[in-house]
Protein backbone atom coordinates (compact mmCIF):
# COMPACT_ATOMS: atom_id res chain seq x y z
CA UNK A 1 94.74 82.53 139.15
CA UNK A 2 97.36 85.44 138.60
CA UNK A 3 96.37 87.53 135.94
CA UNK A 4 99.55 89.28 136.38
CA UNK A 5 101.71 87.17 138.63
CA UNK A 6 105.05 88.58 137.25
CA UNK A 7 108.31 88.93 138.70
CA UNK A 8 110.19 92.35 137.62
CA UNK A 9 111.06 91.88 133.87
CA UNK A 10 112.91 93.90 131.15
CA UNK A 11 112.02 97.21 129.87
CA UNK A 12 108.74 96.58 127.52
CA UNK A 13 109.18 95.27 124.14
CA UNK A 14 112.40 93.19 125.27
CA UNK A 15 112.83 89.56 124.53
CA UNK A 16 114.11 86.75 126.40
CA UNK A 17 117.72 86.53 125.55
CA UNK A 18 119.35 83.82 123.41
CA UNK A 19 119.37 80.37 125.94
CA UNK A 20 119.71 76.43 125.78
CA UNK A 21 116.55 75.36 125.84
CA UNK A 22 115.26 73.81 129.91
CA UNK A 23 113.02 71.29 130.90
CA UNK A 24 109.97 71.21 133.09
CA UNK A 25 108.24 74.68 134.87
CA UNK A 26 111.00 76.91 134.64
CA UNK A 27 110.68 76.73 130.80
CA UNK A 28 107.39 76.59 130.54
CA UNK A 29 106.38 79.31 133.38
CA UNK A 30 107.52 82.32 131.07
CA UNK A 31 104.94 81.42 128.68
CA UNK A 32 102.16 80.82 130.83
CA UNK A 33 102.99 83.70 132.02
CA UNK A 34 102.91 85.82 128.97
CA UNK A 35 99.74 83.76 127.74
CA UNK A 36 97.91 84.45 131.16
CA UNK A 37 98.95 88.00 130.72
CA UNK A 38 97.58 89.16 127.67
CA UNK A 39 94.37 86.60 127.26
CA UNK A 40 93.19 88.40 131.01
CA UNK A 41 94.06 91.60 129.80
CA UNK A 42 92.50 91.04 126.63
CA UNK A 43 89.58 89.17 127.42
CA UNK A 44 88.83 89.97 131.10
CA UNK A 45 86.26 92.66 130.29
CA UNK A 46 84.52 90.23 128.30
CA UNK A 47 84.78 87.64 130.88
CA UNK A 48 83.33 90.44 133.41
CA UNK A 49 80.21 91.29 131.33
CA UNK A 50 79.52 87.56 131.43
CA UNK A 51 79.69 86.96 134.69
CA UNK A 52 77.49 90.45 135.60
CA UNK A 53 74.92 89.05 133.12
CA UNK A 54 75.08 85.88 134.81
CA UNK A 55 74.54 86.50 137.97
CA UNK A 56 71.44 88.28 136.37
CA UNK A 57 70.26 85.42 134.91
CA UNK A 58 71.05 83.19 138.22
CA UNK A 59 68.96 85.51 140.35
CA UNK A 60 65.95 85.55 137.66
CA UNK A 61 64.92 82.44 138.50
CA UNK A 62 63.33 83.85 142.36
CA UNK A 63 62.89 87.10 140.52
CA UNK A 64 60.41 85.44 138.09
CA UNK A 65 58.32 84.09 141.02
CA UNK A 66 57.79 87.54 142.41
CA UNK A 67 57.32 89.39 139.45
CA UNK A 68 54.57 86.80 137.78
CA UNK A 69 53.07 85.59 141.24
CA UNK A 70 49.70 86.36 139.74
CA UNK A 71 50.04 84.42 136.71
CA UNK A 72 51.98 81.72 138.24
CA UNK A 73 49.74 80.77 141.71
CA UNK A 74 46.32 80.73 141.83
CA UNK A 75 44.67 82.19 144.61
CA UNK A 76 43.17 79.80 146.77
CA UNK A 77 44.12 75.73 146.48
CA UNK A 78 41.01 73.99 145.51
CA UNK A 79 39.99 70.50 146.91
CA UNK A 80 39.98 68.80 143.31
CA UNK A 81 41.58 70.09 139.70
CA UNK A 82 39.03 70.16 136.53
CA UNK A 83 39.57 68.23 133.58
CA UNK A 84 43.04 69.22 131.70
CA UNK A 85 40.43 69.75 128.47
CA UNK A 86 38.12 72.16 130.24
CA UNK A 87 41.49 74.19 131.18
CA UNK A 88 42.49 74.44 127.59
CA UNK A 89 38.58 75.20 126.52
CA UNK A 90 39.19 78.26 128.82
CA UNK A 91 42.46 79.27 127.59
CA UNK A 92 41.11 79.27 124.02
CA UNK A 93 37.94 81.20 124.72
CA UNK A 94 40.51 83.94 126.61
CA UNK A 95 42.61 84.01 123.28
CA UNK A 96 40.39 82.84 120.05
CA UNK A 97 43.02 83.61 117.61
CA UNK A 98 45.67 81.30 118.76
CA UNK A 99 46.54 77.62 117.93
CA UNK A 100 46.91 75.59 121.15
CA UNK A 101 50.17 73.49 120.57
CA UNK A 102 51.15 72.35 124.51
CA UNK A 103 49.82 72.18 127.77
CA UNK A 104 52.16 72.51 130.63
CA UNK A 105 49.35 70.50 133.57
CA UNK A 106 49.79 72.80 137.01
CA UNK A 107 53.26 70.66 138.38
CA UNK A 108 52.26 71.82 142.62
CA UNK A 109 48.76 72.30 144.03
CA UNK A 110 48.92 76.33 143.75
CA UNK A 111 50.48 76.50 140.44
CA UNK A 112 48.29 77.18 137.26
CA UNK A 113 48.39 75.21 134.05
CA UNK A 114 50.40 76.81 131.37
CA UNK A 115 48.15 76.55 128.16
CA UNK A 116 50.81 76.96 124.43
CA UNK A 117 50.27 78.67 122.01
CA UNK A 118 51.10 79.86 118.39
CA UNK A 119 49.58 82.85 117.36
CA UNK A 120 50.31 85.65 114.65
CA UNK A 121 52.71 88.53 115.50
CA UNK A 122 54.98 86.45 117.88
CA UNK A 123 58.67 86.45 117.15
CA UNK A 124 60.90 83.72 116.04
CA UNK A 125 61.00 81.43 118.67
CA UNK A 126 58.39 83.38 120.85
CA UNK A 127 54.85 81.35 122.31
CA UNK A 128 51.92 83.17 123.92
CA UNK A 129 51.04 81.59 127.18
CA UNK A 130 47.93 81.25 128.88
CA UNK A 131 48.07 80.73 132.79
CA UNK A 132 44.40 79.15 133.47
CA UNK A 133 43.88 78.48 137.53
CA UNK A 134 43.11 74.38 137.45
CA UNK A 135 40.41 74.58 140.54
CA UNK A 136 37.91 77.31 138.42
CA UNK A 137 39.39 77.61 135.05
CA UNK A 138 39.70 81.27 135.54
CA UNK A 139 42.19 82.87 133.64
CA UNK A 140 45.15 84.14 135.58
CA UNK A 141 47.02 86.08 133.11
CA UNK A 142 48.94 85.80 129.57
CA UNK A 143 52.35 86.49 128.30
CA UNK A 144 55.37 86.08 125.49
CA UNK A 145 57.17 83.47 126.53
CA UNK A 146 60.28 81.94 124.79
CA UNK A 147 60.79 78.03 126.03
CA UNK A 148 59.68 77.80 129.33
CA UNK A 149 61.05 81.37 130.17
CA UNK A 150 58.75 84.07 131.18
CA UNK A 151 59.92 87.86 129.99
CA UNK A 152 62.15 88.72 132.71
CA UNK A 153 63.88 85.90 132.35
CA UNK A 154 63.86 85.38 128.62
CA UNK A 155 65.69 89.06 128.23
CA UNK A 156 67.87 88.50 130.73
CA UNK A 157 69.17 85.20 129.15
CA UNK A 158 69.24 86.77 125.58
CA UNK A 159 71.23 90.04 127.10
CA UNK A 160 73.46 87.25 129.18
CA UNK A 161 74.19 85.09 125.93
CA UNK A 162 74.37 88.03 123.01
CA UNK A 163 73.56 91.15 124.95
CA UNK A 164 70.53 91.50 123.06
CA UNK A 165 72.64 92.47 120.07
CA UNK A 166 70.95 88.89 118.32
CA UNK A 167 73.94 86.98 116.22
CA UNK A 168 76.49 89.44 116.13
CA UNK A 169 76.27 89.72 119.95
CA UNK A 170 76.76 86.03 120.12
CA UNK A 171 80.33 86.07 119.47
CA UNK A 172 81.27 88.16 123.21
CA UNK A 173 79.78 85.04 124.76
CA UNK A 174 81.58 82.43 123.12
CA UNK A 175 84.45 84.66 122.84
CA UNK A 176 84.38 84.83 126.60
CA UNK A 177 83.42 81.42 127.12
CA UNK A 178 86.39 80.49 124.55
CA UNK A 179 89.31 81.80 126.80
CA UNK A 180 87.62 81.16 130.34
CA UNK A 181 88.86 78.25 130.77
CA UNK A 182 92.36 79.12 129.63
CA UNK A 183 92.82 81.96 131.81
CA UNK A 184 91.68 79.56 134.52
CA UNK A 185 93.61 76.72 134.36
CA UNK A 186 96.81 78.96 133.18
CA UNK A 187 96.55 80.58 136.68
CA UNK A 188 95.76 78.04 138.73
CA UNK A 189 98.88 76.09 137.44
CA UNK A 190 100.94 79.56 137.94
CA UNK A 191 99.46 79.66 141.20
CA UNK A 192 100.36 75.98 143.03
CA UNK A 193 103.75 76.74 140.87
CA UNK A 194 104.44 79.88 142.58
CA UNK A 195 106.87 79.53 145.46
CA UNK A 196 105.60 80.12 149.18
CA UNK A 197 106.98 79.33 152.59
CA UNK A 198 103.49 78.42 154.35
CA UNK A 199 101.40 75.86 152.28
CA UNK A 200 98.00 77.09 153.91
CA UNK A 201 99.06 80.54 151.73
CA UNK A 202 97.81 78.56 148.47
CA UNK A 203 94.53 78.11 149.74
CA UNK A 204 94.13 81.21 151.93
CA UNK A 205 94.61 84.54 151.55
CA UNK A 206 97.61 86.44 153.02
CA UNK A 207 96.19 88.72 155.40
CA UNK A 208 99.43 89.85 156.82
CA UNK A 209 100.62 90.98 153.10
CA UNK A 210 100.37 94.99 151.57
CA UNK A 211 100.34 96.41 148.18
CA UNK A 212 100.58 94.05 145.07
CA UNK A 213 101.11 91.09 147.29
CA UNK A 214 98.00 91.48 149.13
CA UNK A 215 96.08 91.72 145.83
CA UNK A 216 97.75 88.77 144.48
CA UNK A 217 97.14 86.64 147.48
CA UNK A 218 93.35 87.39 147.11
CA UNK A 219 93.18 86.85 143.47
CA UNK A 220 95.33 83.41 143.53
CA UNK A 221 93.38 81.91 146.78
CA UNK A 222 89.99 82.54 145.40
CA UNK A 223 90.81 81.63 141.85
CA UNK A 224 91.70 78.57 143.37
CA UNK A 225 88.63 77.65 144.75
CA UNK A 226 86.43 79.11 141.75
CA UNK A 227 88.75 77.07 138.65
CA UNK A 228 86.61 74.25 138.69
CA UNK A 229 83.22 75.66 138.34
CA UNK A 230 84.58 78.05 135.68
CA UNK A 231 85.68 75.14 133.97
CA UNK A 232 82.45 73.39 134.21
CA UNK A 233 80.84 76.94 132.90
CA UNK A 234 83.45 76.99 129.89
CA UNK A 235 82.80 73.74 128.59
CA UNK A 236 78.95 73.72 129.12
CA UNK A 237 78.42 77.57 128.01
CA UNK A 238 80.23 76.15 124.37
CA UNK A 239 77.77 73.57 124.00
CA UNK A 240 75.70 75.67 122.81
CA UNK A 241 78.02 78.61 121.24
CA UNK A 242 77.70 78.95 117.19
CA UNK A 243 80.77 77.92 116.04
CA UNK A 244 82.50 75.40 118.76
CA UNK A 245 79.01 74.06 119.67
CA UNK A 246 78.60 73.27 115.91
CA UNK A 247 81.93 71.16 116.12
CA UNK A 248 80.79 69.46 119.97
CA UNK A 249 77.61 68.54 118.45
CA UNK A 250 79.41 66.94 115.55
CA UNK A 251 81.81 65.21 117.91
CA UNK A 252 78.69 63.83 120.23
CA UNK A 253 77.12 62.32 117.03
CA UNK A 254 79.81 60.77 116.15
CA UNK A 255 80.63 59.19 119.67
CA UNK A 256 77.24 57.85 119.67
CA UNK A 257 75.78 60.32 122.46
CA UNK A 258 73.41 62.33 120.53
CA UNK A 259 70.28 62.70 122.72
CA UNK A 260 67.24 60.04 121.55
CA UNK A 261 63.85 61.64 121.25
CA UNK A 262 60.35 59.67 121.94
CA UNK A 263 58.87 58.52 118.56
CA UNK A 264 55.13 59.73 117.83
CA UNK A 265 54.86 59.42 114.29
CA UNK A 266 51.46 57.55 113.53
CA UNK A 267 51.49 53.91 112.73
CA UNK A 268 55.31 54.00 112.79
CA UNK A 269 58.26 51.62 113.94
CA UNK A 270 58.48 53.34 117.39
CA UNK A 271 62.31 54.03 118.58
CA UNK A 272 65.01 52.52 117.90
CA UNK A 273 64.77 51.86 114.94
CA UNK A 274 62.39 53.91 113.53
CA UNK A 275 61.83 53.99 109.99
CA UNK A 276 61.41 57.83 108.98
CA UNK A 277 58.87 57.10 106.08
CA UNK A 278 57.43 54.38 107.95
CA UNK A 279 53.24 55.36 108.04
CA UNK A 280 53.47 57.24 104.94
CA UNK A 281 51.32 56.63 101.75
CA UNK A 282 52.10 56.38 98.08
CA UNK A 283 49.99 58.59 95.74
CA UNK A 284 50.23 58.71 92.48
CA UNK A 285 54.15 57.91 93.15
CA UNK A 286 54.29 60.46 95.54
CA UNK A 287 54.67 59.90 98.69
CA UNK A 288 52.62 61.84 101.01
CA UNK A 289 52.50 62.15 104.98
CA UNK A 290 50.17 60.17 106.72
CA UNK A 291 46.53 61.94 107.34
CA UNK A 292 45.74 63.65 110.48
CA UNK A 293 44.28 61.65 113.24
CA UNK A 294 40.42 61.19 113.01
CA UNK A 295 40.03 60.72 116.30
CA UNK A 296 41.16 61.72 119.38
CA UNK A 297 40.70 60.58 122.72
CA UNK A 298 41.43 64.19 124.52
CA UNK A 299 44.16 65.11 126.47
CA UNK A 300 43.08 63.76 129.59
CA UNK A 301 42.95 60.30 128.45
CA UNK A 302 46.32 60.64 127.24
CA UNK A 303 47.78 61.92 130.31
CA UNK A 304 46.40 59.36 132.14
CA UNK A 305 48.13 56.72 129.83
CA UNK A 306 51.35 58.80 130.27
CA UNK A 307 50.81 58.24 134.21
CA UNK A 308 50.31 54.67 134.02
CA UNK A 309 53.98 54.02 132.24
CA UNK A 310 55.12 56.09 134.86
CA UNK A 311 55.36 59.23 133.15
CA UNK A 312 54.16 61.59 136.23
CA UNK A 313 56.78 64.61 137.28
CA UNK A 314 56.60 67.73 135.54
CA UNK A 315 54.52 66.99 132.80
CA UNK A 316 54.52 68.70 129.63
CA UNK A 317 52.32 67.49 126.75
CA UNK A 318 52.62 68.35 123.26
CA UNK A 319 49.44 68.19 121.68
CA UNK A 320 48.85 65.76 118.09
CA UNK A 321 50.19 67.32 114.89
CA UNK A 322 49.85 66.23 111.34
CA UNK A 323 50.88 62.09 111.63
CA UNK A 324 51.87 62.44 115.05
CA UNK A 325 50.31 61.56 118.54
CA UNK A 326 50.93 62.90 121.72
CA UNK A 327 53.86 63.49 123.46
CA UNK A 328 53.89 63.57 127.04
CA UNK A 329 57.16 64.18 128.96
CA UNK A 330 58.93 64.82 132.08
CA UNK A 331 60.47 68.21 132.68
CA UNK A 332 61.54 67.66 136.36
CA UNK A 333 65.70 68.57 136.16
CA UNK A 334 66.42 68.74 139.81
CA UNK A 335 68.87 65.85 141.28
CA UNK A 336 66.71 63.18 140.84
CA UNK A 337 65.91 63.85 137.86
CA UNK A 338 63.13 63.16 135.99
CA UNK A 339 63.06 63.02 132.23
CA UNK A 340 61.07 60.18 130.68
CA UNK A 341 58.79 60.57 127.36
CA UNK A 342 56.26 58.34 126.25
CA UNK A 343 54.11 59.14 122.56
CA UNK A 344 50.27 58.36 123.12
CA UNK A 345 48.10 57.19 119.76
CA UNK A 346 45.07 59.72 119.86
CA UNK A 347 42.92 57.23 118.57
CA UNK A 348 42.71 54.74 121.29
CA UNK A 349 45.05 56.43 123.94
CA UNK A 350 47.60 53.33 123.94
CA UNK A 351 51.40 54.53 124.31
CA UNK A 352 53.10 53.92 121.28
CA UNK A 353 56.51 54.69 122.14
CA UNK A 354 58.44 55.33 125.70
CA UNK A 355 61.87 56.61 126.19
CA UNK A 356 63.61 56.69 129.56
CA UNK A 357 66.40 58.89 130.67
CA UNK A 358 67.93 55.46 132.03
CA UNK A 359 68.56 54.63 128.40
CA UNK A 360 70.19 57.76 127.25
CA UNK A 361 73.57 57.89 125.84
CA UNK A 362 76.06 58.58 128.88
CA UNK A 363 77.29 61.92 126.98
CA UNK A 364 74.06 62.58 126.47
CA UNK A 365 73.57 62.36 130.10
CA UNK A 366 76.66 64.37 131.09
CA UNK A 367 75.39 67.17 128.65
CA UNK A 368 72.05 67.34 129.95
CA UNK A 369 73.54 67.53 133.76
CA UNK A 370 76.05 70.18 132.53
CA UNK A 371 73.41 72.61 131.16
CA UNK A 372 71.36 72.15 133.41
CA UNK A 373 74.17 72.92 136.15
CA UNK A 374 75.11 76.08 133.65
CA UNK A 375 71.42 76.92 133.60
CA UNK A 376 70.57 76.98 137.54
CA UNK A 377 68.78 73.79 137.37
CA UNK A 378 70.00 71.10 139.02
CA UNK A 379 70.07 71.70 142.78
CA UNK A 380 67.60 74.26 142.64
CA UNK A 381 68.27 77.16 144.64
CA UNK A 382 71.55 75.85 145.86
CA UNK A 383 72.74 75.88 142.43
CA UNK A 384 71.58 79.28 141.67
CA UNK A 385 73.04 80.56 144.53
CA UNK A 386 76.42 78.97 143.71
CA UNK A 387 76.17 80.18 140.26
CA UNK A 388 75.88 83.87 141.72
CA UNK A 389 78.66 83.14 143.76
CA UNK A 390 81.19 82.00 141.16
CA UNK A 391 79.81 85.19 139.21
CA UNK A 392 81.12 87.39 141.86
CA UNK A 393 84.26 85.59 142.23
CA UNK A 394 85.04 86.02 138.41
CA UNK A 395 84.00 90.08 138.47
CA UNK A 396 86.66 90.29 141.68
CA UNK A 397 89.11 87.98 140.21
CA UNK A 398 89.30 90.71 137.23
CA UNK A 399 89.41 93.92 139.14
CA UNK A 400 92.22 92.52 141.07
CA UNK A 401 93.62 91.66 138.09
CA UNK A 402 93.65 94.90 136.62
CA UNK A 403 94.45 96.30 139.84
CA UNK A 404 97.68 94.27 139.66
CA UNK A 405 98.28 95.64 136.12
CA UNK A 406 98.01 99.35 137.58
CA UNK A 407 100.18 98.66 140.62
CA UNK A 408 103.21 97.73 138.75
CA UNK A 409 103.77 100.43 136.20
CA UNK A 410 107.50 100.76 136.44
CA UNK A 411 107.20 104.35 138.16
CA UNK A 412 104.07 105.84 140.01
CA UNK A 413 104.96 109.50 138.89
CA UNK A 414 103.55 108.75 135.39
CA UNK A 415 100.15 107.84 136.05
CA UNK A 416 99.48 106.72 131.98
CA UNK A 417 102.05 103.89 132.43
CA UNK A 418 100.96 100.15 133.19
CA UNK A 419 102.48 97.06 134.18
CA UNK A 420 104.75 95.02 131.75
CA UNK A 421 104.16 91.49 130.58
CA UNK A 422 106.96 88.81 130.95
CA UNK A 423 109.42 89.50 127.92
CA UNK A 424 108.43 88.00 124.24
CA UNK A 425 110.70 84.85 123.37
CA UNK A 426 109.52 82.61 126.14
CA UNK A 427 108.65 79.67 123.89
CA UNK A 428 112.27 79.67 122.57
CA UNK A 429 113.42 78.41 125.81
CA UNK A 430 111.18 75.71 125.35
CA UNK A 431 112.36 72.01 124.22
CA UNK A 432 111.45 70.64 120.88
CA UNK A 433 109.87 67.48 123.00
CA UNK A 434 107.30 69.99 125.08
CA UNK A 435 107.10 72.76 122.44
CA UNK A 436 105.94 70.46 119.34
CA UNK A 437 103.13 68.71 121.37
CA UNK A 438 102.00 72.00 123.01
CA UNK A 439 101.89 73.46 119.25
CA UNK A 440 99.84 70.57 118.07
CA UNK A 441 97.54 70.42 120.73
CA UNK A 442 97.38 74.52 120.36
CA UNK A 443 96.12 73.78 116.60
CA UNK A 444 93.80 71.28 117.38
CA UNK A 445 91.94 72.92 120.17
CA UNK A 446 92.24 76.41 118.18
CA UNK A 447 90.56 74.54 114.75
CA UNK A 448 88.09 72.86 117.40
CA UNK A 449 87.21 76.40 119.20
CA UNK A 450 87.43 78.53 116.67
CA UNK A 451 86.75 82.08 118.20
CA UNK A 452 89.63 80.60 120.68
CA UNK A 453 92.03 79.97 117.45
CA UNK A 454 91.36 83.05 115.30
CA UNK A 455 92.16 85.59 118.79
CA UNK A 456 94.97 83.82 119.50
CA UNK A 457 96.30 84.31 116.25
CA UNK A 458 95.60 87.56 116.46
CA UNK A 459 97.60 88.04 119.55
CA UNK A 460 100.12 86.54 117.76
CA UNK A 461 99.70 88.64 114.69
CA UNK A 462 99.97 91.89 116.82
CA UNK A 463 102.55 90.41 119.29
CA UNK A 464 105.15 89.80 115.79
CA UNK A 465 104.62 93.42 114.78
CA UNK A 466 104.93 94.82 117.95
CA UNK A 467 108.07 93.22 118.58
CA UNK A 468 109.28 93.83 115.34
CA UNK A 469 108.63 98.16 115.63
CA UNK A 470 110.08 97.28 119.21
CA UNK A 471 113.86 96.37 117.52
CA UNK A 472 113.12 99.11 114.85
CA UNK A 473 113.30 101.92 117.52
CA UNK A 474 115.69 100.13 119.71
CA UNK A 475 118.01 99.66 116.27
CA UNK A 476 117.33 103.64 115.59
CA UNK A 477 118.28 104.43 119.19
CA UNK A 478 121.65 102.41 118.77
CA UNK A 479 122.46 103.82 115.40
CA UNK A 480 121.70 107.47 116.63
């Protein structure tokens, strides 16, 4: 991917003079060109902060296990775990003021059982988590926890994704994520477009070539092999963005692949087609929610139901509400995944409802594997480690970049002058049947990304004006 793959070109603030219009990649090269240009110069220190946060967040995952070994292993593996009910009895005694919501059950023989809770004082969002060893109920430790990430990693995601600058902050990220993939695939189709005599050169750095050529060589080759997992990182880091994951949730509703959940709600229809007032009561024509269980068979009866259907990897049980049961599900997101859910009655510890990941939505699927991928989560380490690769390749790919940028300022004697872009006009040369559809689609994704649509008209904006002081002064010169 060239960030600044240009040829010589006019004085700065010239245009493209007045030509019939040409078919194919010699008409629409200029204006990749001068797209590529100014999105990497514009957005590429974005792009960088992502990918340094990143490849924070990718190594947090080992960093976690070092820094919270105490809380997270338990000394000594004993020959049989106690009761999942005598673990939470311990984590409540530990911390008297919270309200045990979930218990995470020890997922490896030296891991401890994560005991949830609510408590006053937490943050939005924020849990306080008991670690309670299962072999002696001892407890191991507590801490904030947001989701299933533990400090460390819980800043590190929130300084990856807003910079810990909370919704303001959350428009770098999906500004970033926004352009990523247009720098990307703009370079990588200026880079297989870009003549060369030796066809292992497109894959493969130049070794033999100096000065900007060198640079460019690196930057193209290694874009190359990076464009696909920046794609994948695009698309999957919108998903959740404010504005453009607003608009792909909408669009996964509508295409039927919104992800199912496991119905608990007491005495209701179960999934499918699940009635949402089903179990509720009339009183006094009001309806009211149905009454909180009476009785409960414990949480060890109702993992041991779970385990029967077949719910057994990773377990994470949520704990009966108001009108619901339990819900006991599979957290396990490493290729082969597991991810089933059943609901449990508390009363007599039958399953009410089960949901298997078999039966999701195939979009829902495809999300789940491409956060998950985003996340670190699929392959494990593997996938963390390629994660902090591609991170690396995207900080390089932009000081190369920029390097390219500072290597072609038209003389090296002024050291405040910089490299030009390709000349403004390039979409002129354009014909109607490739510009029209490229302006269409332009509108489209720009309404359907919107931090991608407003910037870009922006660039636009400023482009216009610049161009139009650039004939001012160039008028004044003449007249003078």
């Amino acid at each position: 991917m060239s960030l600044d793959e240009l040829q010589d070109a006019p004085a700065r603030g010239a245009e493209v003079p007045p030509r019939h219009t040409a078919g194919g990649w010699a008409a629409l090269r200029p204006l990749l060109l001068r797209t590529h240009f100014y999105a990497g110069l514009l957005i590429a220190p974005l792009l960088f902060i992502a990918a340094a946060t990143g490849l924070l967040y990718a190594a947090s995952w080992q960093a976690e296990k070092i820094v919270y070994a105490d809380e997270l292993t338990v000394p000594r593996v004993g020959e049989r775990a106690l009761p999942l009910s005598t673990q939470v009895e311990a984590a409540r005694e530990a911390e008297p003021g919270g309200e045990v919501t979930a218990v995470w059950p020890a997922p490896d023989a030296d891991d401890t059982t994560r005991v949830i809770m609510e408590k006053e004082g937490l943050a939005e969002g924020e849990t306080l988590t008991v670690f309670v060893d299962p072999y002696t109920a001892d407890v191991r430790g507590r801490l904030t926890t947001a989701g299933d990430a533990l400090p460390l990693r819980a800043w590190l995601s929130e300084f990856h994704s807003s910079l810990q600058l909370g919704e303001f902050g959350r428009n770098y990220s999906e500004l970033a994520a926004s352009w990523l993939w247009v720098v990307a695939l703009g370079g990588l189709a200026l880079w297989i477009g870009r003549r060369r005599t030796r066809p292992a050169r497109l894959v493969l750095p130049d070794r033999t070539a100096t000065g900007r050529r060198r640079t460019l060589s690196w930057h193209g080759s290694v874009g190359l092999w990076a464009v696909a997992g920046l794609v994948v990182l695009s698309a999957t880091g919108l998903t959740w963005s404010k504005y453009a994951g607003e608009n792909i949730g909408q669009l996964q509703d509508r295409l039927g692949g919104a992800t199912p959940s496991v119905t608990a709600t007491l005495n209701g229809a179960g999934a499918g087609g699940a009635d949402e007032h089903a179990g509720h009561v009339m009183t006094d024509g009001m309806e009211m929610p149905p009454p909180a269980p009476t009785a409960d068979v414990g949480i060890d009866k109702a993992v041991a139901a779970a385990r029967a259907a077949g719910v057994t990897e990773d377990l994470r049980v949520t704990l009966p509400a108001q009108g619901k049961g339990y819900v006991v599900k599979e957290t396990d997101k490493q290729v082969p995944v597991h991810l089933d859910a059943v609901a449990v009655d508390p009363a007599d510890g039958t399953v009410m409802d089960e949901l298997r990941f078999s039966d999701h939505p195939l979009l829902a699927k495809t999300t789940r594997f491409g956060i998950d991928l985003h996340m670190g989560l699929t392959f494990g380490l593997a996938n963390q480690v390629a994660l902090a690769a591609l991170a690396v390749a995207v900080m390089f790919l932009v000081f190369w970049g920029y390097r390219m940028w500072w290597m072609r300022r038209p003389t090296k004697d002024r050291r405040l002058s910089v490299g030009r872009a390709q000349p403004r006009g390039a979409w002129r040369r354009l014909p109607a049947t490739t510009l029209l559809p490229l302006a269409a689609v332009t509108a489209v994704v720009g309404w359907f990304v919107p931090m991608l649509g407003i910037s870009l008209l922006v660039f636009l904006l400023l482009d216009v004006v610049l161009g139009f002081l650039a004939r001012r002064r160039a008028g004044s010169a003449t007249g003078a």
